[in-house]
Protein backbone atom coordinates (compact mmCIF):
# COMPACT_ATOMS: atom_id res chain seq x y z
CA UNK A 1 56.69 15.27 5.07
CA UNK A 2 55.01 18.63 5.96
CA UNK A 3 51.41 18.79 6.89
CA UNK A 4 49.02 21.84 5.69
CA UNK A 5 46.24 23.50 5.08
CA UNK A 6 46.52 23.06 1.33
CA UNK A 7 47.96 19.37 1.27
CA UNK A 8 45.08 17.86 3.48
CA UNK A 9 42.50 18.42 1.03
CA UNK A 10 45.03 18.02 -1.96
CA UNK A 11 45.52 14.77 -0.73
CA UNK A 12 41.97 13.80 0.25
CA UNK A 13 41.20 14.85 -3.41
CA UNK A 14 43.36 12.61 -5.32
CA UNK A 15 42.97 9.52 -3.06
CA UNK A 16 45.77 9.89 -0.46
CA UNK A 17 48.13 7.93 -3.09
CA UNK A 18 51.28 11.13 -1.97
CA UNK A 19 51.67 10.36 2.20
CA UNK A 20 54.25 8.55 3.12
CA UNK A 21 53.66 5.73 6.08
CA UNK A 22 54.34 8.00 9.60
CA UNK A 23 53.86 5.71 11.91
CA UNK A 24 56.56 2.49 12.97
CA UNK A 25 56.66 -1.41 11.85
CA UNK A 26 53.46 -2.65 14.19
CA UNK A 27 54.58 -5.94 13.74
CA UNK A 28 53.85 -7.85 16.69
CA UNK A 29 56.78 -9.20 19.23
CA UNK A 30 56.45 -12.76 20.23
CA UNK A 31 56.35 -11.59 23.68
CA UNK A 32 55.91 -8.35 26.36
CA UNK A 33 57.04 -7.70 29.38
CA UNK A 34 53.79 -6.04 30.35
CA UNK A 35 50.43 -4.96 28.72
CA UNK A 36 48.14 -2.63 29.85
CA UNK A 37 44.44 -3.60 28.59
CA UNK A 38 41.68 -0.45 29.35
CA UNK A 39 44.64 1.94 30.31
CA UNK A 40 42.66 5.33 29.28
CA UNK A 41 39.00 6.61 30.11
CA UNK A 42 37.40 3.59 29.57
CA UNK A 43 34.16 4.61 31.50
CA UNK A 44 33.84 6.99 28.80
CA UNK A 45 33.82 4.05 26.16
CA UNK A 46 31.31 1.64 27.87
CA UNK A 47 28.79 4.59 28.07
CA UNK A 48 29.53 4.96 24.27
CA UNK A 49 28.92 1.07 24.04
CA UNK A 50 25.49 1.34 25.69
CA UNK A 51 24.15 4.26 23.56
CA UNK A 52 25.28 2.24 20.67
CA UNK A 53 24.06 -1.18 21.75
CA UNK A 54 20.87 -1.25 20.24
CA UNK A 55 21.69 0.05 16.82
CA UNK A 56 21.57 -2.42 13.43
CA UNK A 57 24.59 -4.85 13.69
CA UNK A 58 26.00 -3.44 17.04
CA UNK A 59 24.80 -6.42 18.94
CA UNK A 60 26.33 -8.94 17.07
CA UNK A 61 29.98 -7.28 16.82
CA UNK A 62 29.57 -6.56 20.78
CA UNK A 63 28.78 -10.37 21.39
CA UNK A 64 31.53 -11.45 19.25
CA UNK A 65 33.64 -9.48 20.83
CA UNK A 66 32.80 -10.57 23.84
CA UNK A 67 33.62 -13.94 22.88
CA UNK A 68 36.70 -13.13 21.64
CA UNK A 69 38.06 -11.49 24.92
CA UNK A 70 37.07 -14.19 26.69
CA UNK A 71 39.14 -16.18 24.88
CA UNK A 72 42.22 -14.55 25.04
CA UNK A 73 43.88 -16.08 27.47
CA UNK A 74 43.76 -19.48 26.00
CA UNK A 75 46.39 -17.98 23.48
């Protein structure tokens, strides 16, 4: 499928219903040889966290977050 100035918009229009999928199966494997958690700019991203903190509804997803990664290596 061809991308363009005309078909962005065309497609935006009448509800994206034309792509096709462009991206692989992200079904998870069972297991990895390696992951890399944080592997890009991530002081970038907790500045972004801390302007955000404060906002409606930011605090709880950030605790439950936190929560969650704690968790994760009890899986």
């Amino acid at each position: 499928m061809r991308f363009s100035g005309w078909r962005v918009p065309k497609e935006g229009l009448t509800g994206n219903k034309g792509w096709q999928a462009h991206w692989r199966d992200a079904t998870p494997k069972s297991e990895y040889d390696v992951v890399i958690i944080g592997g890009g700019n991530v002081g970038r991203n907790t500045t972004i966290v801390r302007a955000n903190y404060f906002l409606p509804g930011n605090s709880e997803f950030y605790s439950h977050s936190l929560k969650l990664w704690e968790g994760l290596s009890r899986i």
